[in-house]
N, C-alpha and C. Protein backbone atom coordinates (compact mmCIF):
# COMPACT_ATOMS: atom_id res chain seq x y z
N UNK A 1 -21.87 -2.92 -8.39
CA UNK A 1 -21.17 -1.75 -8.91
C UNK A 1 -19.85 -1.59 -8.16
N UNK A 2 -19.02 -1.28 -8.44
CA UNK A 2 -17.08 -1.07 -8.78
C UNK A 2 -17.08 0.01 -8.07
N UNK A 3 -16.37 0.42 -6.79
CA UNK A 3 -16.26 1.76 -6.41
C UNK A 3 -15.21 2.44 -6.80
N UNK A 4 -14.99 3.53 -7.17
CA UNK A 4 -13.97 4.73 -7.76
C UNK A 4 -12.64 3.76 -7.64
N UNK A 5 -12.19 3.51 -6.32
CA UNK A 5 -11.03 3.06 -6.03
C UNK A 5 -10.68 2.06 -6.82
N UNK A 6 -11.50 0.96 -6.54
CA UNK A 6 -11.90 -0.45 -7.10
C UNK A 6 -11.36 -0.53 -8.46
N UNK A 7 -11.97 0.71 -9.34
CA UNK A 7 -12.07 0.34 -10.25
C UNK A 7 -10.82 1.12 -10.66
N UNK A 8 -10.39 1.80 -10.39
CA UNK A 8 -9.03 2.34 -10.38
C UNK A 8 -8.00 1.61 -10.42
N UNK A 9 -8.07 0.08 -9.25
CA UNK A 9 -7.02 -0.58 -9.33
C UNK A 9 -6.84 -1.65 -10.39
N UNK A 10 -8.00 -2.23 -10.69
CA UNK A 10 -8.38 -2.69 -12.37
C UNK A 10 -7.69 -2.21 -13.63
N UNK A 11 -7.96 -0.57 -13.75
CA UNK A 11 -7.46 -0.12 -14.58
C UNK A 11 -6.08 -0.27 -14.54
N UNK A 12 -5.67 -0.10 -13.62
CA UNK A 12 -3.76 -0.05 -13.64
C UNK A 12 -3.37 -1.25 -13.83
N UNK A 13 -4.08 -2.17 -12.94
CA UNK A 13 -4.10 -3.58 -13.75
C UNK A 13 -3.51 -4.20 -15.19
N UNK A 14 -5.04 -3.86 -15.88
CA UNK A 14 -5.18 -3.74 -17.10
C UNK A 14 -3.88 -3.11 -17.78
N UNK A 15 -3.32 -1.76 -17.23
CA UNK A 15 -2.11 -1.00 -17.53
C UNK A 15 -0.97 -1.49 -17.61
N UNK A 16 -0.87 -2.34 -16.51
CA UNK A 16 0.54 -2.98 -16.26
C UNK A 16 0.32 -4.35 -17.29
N UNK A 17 -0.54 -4.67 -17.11
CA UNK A 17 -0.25 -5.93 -18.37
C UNK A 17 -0.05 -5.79 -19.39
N UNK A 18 -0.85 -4.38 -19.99
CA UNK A 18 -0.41 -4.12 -21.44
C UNK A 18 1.38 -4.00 -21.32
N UNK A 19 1.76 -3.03 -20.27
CA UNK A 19 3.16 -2.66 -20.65
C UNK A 19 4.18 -3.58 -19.51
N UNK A 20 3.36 -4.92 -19.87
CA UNK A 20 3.97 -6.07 -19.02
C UNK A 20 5.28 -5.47 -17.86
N UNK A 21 4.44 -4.65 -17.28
CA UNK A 21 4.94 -4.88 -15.72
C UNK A 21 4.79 -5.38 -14.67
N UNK A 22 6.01 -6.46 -14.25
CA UNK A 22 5.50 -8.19 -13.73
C UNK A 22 5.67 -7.92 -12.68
N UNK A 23 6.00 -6.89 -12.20
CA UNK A 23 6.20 -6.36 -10.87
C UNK A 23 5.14 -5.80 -10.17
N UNK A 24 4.85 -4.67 -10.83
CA UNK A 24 3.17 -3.38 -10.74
C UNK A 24 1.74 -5.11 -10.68
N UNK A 25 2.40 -5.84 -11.84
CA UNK A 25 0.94 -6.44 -11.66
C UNK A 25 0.75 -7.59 -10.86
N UNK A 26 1.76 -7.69 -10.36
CA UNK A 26 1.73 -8.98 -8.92
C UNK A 26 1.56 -8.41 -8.14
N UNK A 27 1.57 -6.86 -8.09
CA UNK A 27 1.20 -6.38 -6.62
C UNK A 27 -0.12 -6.11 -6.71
N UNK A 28 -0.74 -5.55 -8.12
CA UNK A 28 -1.78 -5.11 -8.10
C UNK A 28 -3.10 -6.34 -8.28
N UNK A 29 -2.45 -7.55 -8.95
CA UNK A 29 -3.08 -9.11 -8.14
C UNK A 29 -3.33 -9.09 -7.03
N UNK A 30 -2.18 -9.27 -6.06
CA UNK A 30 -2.30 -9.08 -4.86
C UNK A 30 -3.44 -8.60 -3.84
N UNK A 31 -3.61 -7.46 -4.43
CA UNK A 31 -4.41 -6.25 -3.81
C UNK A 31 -5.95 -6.40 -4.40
N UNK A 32 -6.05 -6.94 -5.38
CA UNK A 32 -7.01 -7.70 -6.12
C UNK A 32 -8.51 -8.44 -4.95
N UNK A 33 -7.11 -9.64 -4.87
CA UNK A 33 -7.17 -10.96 -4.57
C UNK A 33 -7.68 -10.74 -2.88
N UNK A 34 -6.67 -9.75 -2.35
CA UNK A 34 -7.39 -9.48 -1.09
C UNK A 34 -8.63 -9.02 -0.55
N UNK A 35 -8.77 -8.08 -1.89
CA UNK A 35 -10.45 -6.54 -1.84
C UNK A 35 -11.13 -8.25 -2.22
N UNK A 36 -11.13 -8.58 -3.17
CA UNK A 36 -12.05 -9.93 -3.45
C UNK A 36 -12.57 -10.89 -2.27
N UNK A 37 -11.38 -11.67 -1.61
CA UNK A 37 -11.74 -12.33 -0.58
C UNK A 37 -12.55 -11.69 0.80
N UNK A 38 -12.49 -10.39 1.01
CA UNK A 38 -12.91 -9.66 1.83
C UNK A 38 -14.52 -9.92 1.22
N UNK A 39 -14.60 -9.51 0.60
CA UNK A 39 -16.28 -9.19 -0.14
C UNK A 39 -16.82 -10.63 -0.10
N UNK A 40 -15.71 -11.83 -0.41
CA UNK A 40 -16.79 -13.18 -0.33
C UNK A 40 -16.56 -13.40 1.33
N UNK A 41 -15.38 -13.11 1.76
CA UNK A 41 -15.65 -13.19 3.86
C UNK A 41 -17.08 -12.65 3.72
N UNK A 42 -17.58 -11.34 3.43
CA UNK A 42 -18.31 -10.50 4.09
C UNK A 42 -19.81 -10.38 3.30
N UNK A 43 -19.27 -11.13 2.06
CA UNK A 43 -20.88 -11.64 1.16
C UNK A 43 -20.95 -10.13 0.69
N UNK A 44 -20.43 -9.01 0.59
CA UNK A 44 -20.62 -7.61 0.17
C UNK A 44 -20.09 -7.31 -0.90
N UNK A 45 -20.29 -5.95 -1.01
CA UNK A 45 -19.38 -5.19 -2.32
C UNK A 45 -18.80 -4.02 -1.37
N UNK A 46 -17.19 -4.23 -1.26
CA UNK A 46 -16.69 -2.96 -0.63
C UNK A 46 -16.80 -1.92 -1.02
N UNK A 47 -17.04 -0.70 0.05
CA UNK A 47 -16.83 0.72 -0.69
C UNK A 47 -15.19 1.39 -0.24
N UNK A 48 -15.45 2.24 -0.76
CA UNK A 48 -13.95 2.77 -0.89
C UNK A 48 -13.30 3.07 0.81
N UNK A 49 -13.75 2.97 1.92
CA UNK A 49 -13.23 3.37 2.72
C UNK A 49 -13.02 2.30 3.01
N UNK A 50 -14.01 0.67 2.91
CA UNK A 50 -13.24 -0.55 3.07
C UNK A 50 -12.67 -0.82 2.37
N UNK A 51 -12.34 -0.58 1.25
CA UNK A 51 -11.24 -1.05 0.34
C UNK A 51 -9.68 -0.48 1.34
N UNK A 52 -9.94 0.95 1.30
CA UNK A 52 -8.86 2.12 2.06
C UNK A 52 -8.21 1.37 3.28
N UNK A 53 -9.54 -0.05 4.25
CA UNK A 53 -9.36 -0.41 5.09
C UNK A 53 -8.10 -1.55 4.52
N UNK A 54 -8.42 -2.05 4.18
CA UNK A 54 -7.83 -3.50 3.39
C UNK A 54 -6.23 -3.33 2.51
N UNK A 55 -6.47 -1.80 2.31
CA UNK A 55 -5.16 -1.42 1.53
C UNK A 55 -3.95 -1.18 2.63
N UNK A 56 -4.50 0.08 4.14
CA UNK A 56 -3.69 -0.27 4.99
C UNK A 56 -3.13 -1.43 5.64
N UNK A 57 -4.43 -2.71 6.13
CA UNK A 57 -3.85 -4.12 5.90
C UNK A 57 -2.66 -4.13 5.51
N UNK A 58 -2.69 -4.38 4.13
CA UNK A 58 -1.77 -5.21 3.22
C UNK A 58 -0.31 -3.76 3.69
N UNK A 59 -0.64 -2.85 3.91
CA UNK A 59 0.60 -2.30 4.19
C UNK A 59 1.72 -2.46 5.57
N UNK A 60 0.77 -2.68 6.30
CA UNK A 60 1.00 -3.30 7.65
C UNK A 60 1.68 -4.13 7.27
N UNK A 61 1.11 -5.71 6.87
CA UNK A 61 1.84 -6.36 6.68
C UNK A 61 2.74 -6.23 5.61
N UNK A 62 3.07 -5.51 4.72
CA UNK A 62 4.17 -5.29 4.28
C UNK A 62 5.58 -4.82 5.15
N UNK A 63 4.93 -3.90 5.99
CA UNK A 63 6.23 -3.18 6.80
C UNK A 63 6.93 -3.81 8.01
N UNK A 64 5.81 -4.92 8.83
CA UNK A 64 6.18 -5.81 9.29
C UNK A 64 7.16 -7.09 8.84
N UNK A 65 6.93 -7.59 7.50
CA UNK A 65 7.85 -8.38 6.92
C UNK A 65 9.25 -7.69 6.52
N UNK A 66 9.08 -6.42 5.80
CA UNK A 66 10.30 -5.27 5.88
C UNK A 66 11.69 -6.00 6.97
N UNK A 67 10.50 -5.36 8.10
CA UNK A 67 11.57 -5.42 9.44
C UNK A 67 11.86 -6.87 9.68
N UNK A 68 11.46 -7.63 9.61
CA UNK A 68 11.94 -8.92 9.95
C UNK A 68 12.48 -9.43 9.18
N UNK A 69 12.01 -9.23 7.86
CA UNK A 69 13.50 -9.29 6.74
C UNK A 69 14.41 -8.58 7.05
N UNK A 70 14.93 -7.27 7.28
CA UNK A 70 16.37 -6.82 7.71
C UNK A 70 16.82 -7.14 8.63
N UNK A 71 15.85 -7.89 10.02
CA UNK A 71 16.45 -9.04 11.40
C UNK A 71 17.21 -9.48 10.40
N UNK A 72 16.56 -10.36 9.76
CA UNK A 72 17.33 -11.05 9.07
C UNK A 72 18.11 -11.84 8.30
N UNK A 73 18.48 -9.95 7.98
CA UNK A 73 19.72 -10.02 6.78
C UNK A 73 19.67 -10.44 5.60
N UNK A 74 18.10 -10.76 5.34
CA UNK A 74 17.83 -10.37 3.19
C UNK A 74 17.24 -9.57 3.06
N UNK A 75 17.91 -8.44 2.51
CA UNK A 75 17.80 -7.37 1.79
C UNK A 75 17.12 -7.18 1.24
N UNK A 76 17.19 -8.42 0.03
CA UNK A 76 16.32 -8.81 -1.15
C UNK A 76 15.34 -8.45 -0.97
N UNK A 77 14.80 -9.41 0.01
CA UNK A 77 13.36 -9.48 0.26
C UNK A 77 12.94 -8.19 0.66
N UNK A 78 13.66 -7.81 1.58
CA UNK A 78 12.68 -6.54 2.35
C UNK A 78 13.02 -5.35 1.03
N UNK A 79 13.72 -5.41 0.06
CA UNK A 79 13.38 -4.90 -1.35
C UNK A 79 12.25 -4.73 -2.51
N UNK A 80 12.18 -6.13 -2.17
CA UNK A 80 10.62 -6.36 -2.67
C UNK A 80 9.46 -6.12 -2.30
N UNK A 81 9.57 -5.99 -0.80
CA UNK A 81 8.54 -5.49 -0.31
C UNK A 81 8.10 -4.70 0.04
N UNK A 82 9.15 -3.52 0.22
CA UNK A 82 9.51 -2.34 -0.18
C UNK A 82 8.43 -1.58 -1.11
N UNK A 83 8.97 -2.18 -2.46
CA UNK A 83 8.25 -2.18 -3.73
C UNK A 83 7.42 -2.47 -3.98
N UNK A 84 6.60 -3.02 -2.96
CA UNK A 84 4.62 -3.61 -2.68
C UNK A 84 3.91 -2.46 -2.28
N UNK A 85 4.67 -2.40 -1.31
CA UNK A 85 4.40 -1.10 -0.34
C UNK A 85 4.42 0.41 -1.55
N UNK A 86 5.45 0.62 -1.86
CA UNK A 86 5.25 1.65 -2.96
C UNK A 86 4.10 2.03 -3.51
N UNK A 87 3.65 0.81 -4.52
CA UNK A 87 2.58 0.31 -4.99
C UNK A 87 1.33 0.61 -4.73
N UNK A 88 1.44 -0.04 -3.53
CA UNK A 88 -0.17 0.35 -2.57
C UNK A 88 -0.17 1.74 -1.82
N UNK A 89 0.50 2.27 -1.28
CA UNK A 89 0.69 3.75 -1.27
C UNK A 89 0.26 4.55 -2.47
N UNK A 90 0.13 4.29 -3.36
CA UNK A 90 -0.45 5.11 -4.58
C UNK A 90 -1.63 5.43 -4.73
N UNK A 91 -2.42 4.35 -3.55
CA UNK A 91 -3.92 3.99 -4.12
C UNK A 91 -4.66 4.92 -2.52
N UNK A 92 -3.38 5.08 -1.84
CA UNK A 92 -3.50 5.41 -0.26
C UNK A 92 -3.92 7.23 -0.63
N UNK A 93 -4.79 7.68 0.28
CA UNK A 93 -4.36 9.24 0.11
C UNK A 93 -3.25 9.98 0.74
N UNK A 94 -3.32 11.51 0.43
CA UNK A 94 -1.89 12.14 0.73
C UNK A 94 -1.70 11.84 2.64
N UNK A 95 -0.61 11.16 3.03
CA UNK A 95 -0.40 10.76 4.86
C UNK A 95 -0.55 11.82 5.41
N UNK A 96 -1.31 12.35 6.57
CA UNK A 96 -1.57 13.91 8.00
C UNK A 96 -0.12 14.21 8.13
N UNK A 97 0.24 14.90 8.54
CA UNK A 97 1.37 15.83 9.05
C UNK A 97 1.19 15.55 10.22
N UNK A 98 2.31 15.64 10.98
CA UNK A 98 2.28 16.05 12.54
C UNK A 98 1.65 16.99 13.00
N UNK A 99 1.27 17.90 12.41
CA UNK A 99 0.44 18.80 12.84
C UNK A 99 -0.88 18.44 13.03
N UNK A 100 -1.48 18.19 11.88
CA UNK A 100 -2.75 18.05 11.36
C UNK A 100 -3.38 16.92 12.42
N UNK A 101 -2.33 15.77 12.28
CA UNK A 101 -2.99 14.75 13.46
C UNK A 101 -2.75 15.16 14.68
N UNK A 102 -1.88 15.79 15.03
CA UNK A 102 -1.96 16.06 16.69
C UNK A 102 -3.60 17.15 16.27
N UNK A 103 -3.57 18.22 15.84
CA UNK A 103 -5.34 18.81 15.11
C UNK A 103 -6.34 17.85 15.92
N UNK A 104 -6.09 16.85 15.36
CA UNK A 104 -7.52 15.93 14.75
C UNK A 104 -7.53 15.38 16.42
N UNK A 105 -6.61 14.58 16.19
CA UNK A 105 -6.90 14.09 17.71
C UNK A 105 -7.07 14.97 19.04
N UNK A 106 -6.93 16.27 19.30
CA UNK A 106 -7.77 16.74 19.87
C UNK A 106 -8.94 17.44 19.79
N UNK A 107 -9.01 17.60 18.42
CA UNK A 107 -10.32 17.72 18.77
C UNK A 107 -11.31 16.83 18.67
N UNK A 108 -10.61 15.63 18.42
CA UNK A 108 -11.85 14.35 18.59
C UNK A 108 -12.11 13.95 19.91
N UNK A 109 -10.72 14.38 20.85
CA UNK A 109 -10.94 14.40 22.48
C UNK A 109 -11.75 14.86 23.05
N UNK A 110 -11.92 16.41 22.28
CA UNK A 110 -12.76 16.97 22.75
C UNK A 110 -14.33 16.99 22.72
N UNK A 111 -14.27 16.76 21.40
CA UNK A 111 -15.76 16.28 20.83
C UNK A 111 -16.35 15.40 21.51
N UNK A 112 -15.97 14.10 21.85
CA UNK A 112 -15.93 13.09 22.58
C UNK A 112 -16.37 13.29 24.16
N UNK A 113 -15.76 14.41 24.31
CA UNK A 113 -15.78 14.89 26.26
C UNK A 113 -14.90 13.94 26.59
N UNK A 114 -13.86 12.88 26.17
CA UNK A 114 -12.74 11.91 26.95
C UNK A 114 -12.02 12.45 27.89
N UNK A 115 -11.78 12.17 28.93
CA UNK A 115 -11.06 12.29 30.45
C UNK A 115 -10.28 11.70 30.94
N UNK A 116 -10.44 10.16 30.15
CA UNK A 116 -9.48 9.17 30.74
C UNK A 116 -9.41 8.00 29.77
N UNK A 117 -8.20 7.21 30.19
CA UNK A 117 -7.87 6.18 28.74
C UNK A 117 -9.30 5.13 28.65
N UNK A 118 -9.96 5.08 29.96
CA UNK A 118 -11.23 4.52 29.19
C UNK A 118 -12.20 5.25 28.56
N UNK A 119 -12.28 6.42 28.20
CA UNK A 119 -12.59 7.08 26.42
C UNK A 119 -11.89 6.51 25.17
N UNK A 120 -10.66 5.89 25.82
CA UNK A 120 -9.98 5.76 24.30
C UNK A 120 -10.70 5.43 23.02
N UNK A 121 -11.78 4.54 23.45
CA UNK A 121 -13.05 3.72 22.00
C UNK A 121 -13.40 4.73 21.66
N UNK A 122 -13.93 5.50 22.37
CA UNK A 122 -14.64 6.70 21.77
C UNK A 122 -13.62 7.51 20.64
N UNK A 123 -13.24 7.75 21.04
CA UNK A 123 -12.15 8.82 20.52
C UNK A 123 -11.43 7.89 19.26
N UNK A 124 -11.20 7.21 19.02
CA UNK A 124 -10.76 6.28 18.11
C UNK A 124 -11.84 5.88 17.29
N UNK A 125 -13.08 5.66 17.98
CA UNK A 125 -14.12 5.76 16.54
C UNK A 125 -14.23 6.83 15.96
N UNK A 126 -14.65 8.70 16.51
CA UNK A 126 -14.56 9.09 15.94
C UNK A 126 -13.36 9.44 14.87
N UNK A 127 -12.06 9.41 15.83
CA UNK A 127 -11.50 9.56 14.57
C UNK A 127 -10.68 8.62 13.22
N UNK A 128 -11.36 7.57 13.23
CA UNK A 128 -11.11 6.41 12.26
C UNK A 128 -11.70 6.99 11.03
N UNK A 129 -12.82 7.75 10.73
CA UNK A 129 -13.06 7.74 9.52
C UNK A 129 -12.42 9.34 8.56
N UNK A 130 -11.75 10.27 9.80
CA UNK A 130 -10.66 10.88 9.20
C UNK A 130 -9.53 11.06 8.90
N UNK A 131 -9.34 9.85 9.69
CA UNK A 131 -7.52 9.48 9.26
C UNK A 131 -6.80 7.80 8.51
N UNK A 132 -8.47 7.91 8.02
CA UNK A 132 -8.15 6.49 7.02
C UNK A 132 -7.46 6.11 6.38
N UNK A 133 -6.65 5.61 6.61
CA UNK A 133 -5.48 5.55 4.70
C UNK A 133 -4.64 6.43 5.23
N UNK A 134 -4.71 7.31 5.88
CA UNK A 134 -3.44 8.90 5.93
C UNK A 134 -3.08 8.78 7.08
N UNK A 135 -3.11 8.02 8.08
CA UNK A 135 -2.45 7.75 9.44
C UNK A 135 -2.32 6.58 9.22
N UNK A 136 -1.03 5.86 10.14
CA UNK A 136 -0.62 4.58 10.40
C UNK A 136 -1.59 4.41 11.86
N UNK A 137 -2.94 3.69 11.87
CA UNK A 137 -3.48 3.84 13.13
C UNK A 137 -3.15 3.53 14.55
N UNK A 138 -1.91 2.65 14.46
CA UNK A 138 -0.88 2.22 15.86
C UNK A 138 -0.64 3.54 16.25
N UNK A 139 -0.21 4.71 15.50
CA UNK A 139 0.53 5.74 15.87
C UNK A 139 -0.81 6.23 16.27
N UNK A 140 -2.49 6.56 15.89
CA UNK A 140 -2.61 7.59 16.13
C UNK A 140 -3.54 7.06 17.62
N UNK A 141 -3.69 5.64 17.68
CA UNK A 141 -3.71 5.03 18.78
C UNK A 141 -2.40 5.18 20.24
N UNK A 142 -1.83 5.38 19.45
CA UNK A 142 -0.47 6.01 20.98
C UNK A 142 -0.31 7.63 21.13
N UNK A 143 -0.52 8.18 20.11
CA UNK A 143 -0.92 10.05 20.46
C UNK A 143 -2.73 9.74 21.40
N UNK A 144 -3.27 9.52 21.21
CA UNK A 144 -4.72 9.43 21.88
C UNK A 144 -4.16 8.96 23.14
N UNK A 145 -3.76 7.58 23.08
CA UNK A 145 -3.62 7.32 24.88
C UNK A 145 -2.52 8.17 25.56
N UNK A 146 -1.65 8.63 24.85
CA UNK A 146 -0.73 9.49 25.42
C UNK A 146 -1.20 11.30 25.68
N UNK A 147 -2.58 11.23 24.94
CA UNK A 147 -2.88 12.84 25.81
C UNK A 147 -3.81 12.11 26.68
N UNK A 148 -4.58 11.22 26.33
CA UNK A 148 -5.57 10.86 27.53
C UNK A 148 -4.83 10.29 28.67
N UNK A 149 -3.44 9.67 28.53
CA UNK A 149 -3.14 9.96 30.23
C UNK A 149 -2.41 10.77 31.26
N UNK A 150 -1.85 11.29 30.31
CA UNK A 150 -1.14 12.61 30.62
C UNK A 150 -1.42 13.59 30.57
């Protein structure tokens, strides 16, 4: 069985081919092709928070190629990828506020009882499954070690 997401990205799929958009549906291949290979890596059927996992993936590496395309100096490219990124952001939920995650991460500090940057695991498991998809997790990995050492 197809989880909500899953089958969500199918549909648009399906969408973009009818109204042959060669753009929407190479990305949404893409994104396909990745949730797929994950499930035969892992012999499973993803659910939506691994899918959520796999979607940040592919965004990562989108934003990483970005920047090293504008090192350098095609545009183009980091245009296009740009426009991947777009894409998969759609499927992402609404991103935390500065507020909300500085919120979360303390009170996952707290929850936790963390004292020192070796809590950091702790504190990062719990809060992985509320800032899935809606935090860039590098960032919320440097707010955590930055109240836990300071």
């Amino acid at each position: 069985m197809a989880t909500p997401l899953r089958e969500q990205i199918e549909q648009d799929m399906k969408e973009a081919l009818r109204a042959r958009d060669r753009d929407r549906l190479g990305t949404l291949r893409m994104i396909r092709a990745a949730i797929q290979q994950r499930e035969v890596d892992e012999r499973t059927t993803l659910d939506d928070g691994q899918v959520l996992a796999v979607l940040e993936k592919l965004l990562k590496q989108r934003r990483d190629a970005v920047e090293q395309y504008r090192r350098a100096g095609r545009e183009d490219l980091a245009a296009r990828e740009e426009a991947e990124m777009a894409v998969i952001r759609t499927y992402l939920p609404q991103p935390l506020g500065e507020e909300e995650l500085e919120a979360l991460v303390a009170q996952a500090i707290e929850a936790v009882g963390a004292a020192d940057p070796r809590d950091m695991s702790k504190v990062m498991a719990a809060l992985r499954p509320q800032v899935q998809g809606r935090a860039d997790m590098a960032e919320v990995s440097r707010r955590v070690r930055a109240r836990l050492t300071g």
